[in-house]
PDB file of N, CA and C in Angstrom:
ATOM      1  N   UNK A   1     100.741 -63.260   5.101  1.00  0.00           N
ATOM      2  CA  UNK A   1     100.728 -62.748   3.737  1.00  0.00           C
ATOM      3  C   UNK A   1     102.057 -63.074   3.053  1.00  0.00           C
ATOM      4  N   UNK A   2     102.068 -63.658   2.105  1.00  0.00           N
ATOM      5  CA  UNK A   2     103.105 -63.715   1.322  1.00  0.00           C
ATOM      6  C   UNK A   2     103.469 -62.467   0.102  1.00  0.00           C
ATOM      7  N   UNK A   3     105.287 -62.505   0.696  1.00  0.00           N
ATOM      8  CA  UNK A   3     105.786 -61.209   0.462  1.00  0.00           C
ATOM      9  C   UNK A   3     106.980 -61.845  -0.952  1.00  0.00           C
ATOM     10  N   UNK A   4     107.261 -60.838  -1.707  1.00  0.00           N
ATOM     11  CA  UNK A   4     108.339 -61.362  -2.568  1.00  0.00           C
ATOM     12  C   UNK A   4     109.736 -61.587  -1.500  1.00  0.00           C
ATOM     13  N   UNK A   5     110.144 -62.856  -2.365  1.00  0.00           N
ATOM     14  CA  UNK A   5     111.310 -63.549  -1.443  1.00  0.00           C
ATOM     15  C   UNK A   5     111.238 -64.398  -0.611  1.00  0.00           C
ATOM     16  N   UNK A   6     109.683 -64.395  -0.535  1.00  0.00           N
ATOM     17  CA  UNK A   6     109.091 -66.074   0.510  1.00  0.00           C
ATOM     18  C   UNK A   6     109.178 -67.001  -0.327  1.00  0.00           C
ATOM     19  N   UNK A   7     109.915 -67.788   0.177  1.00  0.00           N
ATOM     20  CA  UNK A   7     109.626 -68.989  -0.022  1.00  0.00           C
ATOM     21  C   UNK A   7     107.910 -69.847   0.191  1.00  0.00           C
ATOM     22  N   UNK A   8     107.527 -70.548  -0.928  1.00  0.00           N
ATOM     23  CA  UNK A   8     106.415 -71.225  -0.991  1.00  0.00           C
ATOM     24  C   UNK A   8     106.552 -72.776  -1.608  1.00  0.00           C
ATOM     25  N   UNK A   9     105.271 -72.964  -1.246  1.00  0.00           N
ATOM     26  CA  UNK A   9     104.934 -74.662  -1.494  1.00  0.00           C
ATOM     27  C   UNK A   9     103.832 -74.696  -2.655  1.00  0.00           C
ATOM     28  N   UNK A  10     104.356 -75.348  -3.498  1.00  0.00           N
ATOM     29  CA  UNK A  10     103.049 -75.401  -4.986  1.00  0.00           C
ATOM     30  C   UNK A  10     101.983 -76.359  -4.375  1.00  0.00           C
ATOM     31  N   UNK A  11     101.011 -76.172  -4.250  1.00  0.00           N
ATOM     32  CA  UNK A  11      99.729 -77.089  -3.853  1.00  0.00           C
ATOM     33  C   UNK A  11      99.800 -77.808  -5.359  1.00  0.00           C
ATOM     34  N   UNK A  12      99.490 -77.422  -6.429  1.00  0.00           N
ATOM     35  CA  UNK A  12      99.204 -78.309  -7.462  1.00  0.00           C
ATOM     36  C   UNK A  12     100.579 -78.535  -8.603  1.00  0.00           C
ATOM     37  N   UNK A  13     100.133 -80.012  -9.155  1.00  0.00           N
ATOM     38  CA  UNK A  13     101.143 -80.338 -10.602  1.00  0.00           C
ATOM     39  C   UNK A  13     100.889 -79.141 -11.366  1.00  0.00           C
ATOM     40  N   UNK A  14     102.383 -78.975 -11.929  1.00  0.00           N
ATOM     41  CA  UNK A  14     102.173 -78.122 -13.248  1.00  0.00           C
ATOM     42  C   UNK A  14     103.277 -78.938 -14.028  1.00  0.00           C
ATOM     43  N   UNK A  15     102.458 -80.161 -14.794  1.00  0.00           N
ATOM     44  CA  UNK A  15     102.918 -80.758 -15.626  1.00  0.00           C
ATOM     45  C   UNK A  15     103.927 -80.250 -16.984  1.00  0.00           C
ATOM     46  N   UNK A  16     103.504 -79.062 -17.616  1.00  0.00           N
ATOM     47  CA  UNK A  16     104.049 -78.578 -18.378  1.00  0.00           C
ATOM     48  C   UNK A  16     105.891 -77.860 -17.979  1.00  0.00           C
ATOM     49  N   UNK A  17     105.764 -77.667 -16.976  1.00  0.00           N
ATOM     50  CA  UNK A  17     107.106 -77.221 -16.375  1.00  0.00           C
ATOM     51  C   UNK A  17     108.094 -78.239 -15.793  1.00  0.00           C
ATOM     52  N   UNK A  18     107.013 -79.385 -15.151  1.00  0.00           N
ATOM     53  CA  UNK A  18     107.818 -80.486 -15.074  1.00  0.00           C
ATOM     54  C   UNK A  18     107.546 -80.169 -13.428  1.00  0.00           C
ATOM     55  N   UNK A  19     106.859 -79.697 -13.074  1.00  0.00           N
ATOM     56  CA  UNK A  19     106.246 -78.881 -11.124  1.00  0.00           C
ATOM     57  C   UNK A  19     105.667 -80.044 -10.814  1.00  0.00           C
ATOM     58  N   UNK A  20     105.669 -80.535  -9.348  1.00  0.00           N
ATOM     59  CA  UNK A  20     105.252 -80.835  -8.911  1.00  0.00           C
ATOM     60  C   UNK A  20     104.568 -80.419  -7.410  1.00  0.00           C
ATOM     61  N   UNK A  21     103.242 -80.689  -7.057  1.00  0.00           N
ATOM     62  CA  UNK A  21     102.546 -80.418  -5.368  1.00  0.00           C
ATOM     63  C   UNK A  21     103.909 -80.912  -4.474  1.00  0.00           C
ATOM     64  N   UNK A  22     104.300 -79.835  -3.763  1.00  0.00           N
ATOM     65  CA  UNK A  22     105.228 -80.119  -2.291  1.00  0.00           C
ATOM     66  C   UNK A  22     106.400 -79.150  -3.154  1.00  0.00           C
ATOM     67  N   UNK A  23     106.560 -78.979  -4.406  1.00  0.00           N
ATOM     68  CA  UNK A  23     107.711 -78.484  -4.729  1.00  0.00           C
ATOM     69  C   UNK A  23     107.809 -77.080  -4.087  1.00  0.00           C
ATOM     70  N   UNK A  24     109.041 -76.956  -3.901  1.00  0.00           N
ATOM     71  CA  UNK A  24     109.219 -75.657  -3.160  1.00  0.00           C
ATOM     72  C   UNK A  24     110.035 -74.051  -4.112  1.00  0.00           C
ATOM     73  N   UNK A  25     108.959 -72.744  -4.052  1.00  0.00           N
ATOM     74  CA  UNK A  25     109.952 -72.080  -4.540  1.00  0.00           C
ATOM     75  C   UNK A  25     109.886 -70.744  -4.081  1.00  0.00           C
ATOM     76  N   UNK A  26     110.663 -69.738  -4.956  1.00  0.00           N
ATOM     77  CA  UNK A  26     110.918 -68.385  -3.832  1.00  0.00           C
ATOM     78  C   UNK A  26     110.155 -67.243  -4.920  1.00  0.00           C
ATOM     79  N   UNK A  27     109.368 -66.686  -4.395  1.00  0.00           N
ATOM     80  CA  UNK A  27     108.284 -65.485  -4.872  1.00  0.00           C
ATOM     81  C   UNK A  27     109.328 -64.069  -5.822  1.00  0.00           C
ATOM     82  N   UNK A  28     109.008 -64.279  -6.928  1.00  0.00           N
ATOM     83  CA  UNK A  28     109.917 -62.685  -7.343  1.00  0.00           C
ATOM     84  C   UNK A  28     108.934 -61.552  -7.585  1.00  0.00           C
ATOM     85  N   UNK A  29     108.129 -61.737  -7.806  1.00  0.00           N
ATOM     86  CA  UNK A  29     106.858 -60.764  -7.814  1.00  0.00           C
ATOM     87  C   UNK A  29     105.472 -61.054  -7.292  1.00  0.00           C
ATOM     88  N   UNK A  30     105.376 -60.278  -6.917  1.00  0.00           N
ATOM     89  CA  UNK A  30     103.777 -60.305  -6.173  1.00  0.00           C
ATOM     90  C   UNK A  30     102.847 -59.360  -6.942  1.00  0.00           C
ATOM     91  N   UNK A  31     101.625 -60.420  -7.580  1.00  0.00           N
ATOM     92  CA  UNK A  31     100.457 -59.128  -8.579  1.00  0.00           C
ATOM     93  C   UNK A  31      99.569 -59.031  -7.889  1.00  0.00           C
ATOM     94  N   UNK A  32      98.820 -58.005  -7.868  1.00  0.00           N
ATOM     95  CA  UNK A  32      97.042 -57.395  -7.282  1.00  0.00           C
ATOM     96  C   UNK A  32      97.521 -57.581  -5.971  1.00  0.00           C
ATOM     97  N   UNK A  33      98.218 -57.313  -4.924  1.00  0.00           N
ATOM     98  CA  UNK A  33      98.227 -57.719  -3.336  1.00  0.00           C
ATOM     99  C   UNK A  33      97.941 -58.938  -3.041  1.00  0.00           C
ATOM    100  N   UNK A  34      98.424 -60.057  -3.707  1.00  0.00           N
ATOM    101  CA  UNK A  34      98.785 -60.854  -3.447  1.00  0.00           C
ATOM    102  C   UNK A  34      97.847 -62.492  -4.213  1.00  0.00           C
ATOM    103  N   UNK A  35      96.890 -61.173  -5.332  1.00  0.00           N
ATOM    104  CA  UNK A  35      96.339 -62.704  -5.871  1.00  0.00           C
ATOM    105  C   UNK A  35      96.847 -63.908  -6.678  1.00  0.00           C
ATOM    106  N   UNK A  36      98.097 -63.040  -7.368  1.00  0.00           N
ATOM    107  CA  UNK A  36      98.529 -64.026  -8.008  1.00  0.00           C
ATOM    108  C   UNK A  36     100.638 -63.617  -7.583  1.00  0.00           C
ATOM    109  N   UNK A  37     101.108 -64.817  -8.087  1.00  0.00           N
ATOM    110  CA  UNK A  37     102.451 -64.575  -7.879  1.00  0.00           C
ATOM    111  C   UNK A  37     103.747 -64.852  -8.756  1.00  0.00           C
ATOM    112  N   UNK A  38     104.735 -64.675  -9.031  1.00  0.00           N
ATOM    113  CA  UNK A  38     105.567 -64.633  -9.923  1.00  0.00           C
ATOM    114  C   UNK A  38     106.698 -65.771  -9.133  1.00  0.00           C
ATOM    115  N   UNK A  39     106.532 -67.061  -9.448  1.00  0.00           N
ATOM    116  CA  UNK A  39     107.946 -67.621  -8.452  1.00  0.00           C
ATOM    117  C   UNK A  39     108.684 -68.355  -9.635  1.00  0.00           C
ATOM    118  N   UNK A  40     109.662 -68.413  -8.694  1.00  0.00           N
ATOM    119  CA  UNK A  40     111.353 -69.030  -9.628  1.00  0.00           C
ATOM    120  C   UNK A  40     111.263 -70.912  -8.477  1.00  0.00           C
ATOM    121  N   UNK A  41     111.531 -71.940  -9.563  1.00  0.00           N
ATOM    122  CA  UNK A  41     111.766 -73.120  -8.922  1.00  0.00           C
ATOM    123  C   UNK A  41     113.254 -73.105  -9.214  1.00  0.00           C
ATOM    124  N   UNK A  42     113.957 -73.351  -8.619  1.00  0.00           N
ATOM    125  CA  UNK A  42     115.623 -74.177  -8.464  1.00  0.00           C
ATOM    126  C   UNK A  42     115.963 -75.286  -8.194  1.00  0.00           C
ATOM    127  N   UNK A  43     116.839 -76.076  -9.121  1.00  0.00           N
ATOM    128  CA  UNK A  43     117.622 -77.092  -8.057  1.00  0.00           C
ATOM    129  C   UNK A  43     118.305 -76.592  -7.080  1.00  0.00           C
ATOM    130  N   UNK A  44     118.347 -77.179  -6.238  1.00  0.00           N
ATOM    131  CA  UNK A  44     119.513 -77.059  -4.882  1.00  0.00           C
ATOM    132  C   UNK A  44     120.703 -76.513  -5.357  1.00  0.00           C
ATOM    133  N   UNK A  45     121.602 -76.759  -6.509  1.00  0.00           N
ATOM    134  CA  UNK A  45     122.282 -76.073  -6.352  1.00  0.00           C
ATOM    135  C   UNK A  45     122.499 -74.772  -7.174  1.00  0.00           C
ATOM    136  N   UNK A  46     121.230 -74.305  -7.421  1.00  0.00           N
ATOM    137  CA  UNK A  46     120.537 -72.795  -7.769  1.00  0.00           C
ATOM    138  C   UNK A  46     120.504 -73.052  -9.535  1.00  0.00           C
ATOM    139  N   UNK A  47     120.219 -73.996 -10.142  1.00  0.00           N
ATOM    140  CA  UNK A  47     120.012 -73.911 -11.436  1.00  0.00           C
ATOM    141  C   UNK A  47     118.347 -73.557 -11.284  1.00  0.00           C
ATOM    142  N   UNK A  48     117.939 -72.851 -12.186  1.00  0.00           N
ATOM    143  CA  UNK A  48     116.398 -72.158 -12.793  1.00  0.00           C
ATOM    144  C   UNK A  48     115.692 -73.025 -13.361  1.00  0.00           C
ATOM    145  N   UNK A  49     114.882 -74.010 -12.953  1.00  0.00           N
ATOM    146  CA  UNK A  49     114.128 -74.772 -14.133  1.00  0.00           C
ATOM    147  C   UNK A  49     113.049 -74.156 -14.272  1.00  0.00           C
ATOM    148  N   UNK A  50     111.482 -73.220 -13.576  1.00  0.00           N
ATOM    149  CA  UNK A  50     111.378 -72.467 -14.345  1.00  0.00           C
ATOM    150  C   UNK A  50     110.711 -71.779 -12.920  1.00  0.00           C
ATOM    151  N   UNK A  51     110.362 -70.697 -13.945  1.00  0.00           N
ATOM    152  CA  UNK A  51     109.797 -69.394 -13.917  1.00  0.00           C
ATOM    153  C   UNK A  51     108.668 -69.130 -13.955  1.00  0.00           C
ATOM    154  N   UNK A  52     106.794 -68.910 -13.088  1.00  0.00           N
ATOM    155  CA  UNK A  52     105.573 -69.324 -13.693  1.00  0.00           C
ATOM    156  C   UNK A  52     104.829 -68.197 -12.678  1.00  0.00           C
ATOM    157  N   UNK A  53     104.373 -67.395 -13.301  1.00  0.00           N
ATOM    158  CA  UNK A  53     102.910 -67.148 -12.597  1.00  0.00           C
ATOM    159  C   UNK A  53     101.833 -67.761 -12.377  1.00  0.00           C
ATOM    160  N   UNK A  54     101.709 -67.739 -10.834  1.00  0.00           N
ATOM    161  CA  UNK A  54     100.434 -69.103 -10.452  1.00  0.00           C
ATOM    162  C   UNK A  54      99.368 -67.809  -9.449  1.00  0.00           C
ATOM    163  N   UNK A  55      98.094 -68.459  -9.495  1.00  0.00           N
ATOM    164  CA  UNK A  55      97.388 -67.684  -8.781  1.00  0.00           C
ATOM    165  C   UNK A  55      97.030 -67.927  -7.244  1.00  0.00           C
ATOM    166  N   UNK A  56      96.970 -67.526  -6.583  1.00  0.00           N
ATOM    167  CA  UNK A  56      97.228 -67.780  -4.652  1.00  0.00           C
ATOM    168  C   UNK A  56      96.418 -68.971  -4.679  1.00  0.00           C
ATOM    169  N   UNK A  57      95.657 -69.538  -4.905  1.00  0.00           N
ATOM    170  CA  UNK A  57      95.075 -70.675  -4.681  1.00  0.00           C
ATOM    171  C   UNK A  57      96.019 -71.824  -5.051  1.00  0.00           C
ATOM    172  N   UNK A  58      97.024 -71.640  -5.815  1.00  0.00           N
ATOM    173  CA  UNK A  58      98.287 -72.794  -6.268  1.00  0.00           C
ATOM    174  C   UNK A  58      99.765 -73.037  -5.443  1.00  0.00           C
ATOM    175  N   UNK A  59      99.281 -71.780  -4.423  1.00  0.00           N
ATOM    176  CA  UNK A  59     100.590 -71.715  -3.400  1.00  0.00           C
ATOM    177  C   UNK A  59     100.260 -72.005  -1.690  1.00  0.00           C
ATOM    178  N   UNK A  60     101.232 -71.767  -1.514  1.00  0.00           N
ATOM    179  CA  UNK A  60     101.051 -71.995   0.399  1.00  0.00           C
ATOM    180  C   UNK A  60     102.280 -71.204   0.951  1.00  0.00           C
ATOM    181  N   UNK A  61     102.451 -70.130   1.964  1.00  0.00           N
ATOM    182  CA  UNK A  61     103.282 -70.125   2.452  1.00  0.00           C
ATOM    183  C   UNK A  61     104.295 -71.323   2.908  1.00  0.00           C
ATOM    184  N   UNK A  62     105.268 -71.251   3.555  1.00  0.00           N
ATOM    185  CA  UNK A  62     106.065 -72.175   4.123  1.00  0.00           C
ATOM    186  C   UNK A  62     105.590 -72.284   5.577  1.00  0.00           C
ATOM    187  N   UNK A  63     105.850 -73.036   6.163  1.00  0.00           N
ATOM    188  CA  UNK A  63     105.288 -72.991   7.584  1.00  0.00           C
ATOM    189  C   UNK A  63     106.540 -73.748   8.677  1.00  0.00           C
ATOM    190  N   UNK A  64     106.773 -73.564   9.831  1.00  0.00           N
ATOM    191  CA  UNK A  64     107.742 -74.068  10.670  1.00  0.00           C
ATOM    192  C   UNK A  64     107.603 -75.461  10.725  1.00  0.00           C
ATOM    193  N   UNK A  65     106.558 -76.276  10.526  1.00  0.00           N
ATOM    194  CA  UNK A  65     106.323 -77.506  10.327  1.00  0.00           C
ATOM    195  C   UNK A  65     106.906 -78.130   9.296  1.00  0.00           C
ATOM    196  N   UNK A  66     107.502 -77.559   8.302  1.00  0.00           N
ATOM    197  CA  UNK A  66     107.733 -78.368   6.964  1.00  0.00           C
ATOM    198  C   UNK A  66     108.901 -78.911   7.079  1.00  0.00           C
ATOM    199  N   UNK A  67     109.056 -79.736   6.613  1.00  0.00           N
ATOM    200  CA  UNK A  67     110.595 -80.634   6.009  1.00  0.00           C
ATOM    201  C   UNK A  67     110.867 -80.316   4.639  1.00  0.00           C
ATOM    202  N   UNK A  68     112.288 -80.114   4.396  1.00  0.00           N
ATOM    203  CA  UNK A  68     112.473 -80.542   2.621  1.00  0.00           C
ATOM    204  C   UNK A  68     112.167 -81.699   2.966  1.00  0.00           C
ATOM    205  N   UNK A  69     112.391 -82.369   1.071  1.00  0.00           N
ATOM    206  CA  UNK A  69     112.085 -83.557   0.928  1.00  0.00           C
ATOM    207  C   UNK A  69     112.903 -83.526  -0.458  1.00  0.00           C
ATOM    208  N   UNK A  70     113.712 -84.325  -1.135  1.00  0.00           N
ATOM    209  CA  UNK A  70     114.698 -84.155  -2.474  1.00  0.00           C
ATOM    210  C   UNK A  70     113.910 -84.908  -3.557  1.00  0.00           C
ATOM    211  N   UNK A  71     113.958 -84.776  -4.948  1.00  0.00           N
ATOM    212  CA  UNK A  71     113.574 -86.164  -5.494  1.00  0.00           C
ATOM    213  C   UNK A  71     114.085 -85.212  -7.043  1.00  0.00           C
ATOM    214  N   UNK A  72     114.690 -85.921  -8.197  1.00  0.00           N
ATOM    215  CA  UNK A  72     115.044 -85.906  -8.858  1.00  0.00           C
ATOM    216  C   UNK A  72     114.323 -85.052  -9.931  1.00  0.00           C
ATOM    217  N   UNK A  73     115.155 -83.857 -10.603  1.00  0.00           N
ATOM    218  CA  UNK A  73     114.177 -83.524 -11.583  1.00  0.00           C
ATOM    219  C   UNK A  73     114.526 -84.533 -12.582  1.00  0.00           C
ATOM    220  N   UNK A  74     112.549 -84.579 -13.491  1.00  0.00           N
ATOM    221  CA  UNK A  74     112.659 -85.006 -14.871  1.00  0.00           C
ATOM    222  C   UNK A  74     112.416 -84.320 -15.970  1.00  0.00           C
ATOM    223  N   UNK A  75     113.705 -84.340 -16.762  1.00  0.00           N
ATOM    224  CA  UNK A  75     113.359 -83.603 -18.261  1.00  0.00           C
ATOM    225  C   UNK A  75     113.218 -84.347 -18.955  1.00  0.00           C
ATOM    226  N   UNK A  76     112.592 -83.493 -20.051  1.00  0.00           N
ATOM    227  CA  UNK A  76     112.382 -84.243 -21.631  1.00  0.00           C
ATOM    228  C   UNK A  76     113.246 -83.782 -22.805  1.00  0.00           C
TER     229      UNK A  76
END
């Protein structure tokens, strides 16, 4: 179950934010027990690019298997 402060994996683009699937971010609120969630994305070195409620079907826990992976944000 994902708890606020987990870290998660976005399954899908969210073009409008500039998100991408694999991006990784950390849970600040958790709604209805867990259907939907409140997460914060960061650069590495803790800047906020954004802020989005997504619904559990758009996330994944983290799992011991994962690697980062880096790749450049793009703004407009």
């Amino acid at each position: 179950m994902i708890k606020e402060h987990d870290r998660i994996v976005l399954l899908k683009d969210i073009p409008d934010e500039g998100l991408h699937a694999g991006d990784v971010g950390t849970v600040v609120h958790v709604y209805r027990y867990g259907e939907a969630f409140e997460v914060e994305f960061m650069t590495l070195d803790g800047e906020t690019v954004a802020v989005v409620t997504l619904p559990a079907s758009h996330v994944r826990a983290v799992s011991n298997r994962d690697i980062t992976h880096v790749r450049e944000l793009v703004t407009s």
